[in-house]
C-alpha atoms as a PDB file:
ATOM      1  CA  UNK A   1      26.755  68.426  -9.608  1.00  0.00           C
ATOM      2  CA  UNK A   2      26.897  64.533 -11.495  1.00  0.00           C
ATOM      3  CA  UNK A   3      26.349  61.873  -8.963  1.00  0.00           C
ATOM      4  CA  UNK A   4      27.700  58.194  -9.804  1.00  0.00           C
ATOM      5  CA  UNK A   5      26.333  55.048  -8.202  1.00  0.00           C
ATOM      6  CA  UNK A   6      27.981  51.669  -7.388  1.00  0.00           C
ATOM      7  CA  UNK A   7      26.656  48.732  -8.216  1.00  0.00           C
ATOM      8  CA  UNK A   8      27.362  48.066  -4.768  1.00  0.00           C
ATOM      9  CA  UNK A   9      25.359  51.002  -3.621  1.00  0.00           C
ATOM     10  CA  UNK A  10      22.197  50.636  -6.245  1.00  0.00           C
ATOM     11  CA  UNK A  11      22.156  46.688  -4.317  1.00  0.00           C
ATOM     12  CA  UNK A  12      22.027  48.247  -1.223  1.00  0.00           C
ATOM     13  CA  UNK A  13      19.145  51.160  -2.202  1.00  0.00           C
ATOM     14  CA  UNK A  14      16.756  48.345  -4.008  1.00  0.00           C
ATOM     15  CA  UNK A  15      16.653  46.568  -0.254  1.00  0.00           C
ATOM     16  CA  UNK A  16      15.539  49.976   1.128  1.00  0.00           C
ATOM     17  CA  UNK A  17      12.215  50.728   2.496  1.00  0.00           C
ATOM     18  CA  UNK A  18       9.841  53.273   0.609  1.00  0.00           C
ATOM     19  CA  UNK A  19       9.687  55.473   3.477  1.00  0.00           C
ATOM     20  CA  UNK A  20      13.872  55.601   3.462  1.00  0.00           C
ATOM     21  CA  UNK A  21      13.802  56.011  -0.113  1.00  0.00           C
ATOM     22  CA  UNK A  22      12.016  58.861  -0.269  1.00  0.00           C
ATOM     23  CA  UNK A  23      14.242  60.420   3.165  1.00  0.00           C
ATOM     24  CA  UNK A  24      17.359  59.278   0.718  1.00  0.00           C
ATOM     25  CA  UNK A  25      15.934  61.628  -2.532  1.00  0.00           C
ATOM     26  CA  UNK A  26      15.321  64.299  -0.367  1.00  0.00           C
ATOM     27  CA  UNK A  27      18.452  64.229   1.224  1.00  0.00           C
ATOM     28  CA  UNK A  28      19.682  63.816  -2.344  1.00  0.00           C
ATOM     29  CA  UNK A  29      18.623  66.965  -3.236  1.00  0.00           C
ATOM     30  CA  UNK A  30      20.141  69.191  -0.448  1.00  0.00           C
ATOM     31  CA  UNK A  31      23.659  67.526  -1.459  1.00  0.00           C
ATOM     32  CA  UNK A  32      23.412  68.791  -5.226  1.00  0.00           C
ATOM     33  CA  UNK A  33      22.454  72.519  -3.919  1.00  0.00           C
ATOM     34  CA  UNK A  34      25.177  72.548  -1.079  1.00  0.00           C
ATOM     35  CA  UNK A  35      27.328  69.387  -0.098  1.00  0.00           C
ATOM     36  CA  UNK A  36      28.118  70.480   2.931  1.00  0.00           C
ATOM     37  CA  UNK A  37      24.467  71.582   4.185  1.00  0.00           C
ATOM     38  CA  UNK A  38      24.416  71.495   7.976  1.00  0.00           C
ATOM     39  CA  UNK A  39      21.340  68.899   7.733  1.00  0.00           C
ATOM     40  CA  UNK A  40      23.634  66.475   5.897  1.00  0.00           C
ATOM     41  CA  UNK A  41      26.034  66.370   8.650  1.00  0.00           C
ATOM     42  CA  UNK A  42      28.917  66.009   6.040  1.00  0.00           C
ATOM     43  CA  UNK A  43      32.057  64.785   6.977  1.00  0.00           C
ATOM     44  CA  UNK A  44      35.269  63.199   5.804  1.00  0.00           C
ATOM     45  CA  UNK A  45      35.713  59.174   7.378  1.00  0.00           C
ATOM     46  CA  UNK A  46      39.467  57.978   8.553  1.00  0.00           C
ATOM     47  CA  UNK A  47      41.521  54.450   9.336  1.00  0.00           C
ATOM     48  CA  UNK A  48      40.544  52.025   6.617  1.00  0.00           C
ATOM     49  CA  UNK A  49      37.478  54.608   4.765  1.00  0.00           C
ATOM     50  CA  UNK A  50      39.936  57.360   4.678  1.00  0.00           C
ATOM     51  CA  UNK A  51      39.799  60.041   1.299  1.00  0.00           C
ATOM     52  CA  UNK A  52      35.834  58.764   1.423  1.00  0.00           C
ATOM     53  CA  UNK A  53      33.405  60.918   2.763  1.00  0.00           C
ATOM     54  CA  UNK A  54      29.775  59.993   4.541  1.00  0.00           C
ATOM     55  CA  UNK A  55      26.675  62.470   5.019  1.00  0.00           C
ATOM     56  CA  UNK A  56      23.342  61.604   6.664  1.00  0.00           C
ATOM     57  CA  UNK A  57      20.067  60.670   5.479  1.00  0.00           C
ATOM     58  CA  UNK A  58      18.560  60.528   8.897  1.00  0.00           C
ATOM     59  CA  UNK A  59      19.345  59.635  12.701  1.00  0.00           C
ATOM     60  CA  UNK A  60      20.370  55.915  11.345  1.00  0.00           C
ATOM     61  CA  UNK A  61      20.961  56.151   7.852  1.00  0.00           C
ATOM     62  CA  UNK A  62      24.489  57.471   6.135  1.00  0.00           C
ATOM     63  CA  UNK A  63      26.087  57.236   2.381  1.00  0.00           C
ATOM     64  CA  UNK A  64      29.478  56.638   2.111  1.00  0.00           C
ATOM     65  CA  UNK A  65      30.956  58.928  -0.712  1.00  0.00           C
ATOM     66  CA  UNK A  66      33.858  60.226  -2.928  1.00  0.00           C
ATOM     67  CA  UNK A  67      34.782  62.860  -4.663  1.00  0.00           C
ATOM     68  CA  UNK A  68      36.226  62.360  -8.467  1.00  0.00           C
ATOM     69  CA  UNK A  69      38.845  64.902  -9.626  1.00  0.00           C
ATOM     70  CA  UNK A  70      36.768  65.881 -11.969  1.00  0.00           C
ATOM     71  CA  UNK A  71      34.181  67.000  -9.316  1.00  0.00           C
ATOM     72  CA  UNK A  72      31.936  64.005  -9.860  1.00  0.00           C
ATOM     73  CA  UNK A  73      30.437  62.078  -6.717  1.00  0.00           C
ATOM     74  CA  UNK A  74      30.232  58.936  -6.529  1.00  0.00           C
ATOM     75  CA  UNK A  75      28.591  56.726  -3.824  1.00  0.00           C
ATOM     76  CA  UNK A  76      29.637  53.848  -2.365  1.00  0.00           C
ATOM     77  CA  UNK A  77      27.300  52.401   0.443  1.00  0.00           C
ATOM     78  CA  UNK A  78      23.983  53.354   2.125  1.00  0.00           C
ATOM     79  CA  UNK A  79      23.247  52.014   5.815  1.00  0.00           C
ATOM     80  CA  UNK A  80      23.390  52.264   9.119  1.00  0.00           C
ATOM     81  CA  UNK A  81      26.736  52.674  10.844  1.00  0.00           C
ATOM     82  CA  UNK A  82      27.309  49.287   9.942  1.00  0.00           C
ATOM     83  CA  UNK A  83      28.480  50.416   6.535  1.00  0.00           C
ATOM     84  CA  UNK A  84      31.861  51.826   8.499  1.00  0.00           C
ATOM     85  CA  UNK A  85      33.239  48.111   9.563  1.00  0.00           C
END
């Protein structure tokens, strides 16, 4: 599974603590063996985010996703719940 970064989102990661850097590559990893991995809490987002997606890199912490039709992911955003508004 390819994985494509925003600019937007690589701003957003460099501002990130070490600690949720390293929660972020683990979390990372269980996407590329199984996107929809119960830990991940995957789900698809509606109103003004809908056809994006979001999964979770802890309690506070979510990425804001898409699929590409051809199967690439690409994220958008990394934040709290904030990142929905």
């Amino acid at each position: 599974m390819k994985i494509d970064y925003s600019q937007h989102f690589i701003r957003d990661y460099k501002k990130l603590s070490l600690d949720l850097k390293i929660r972020f590559e683990f979390a990372e990893r269980i996407l590329k063996l199984d996107i929809f991995d119960s830990r991940l809490k995957t789900h698809k987002l509606n109103g003004k985010l809908d056809g994006l997606w979001s999964f979770s890199v802890d309690r506070r912490y979510r990425i804001i996703f898409e699929f590409d039709k051809k199967g690439l992911i690409r994220f958008h955003a990394i934040g709290s719940h904030d990142i929905y508004r």
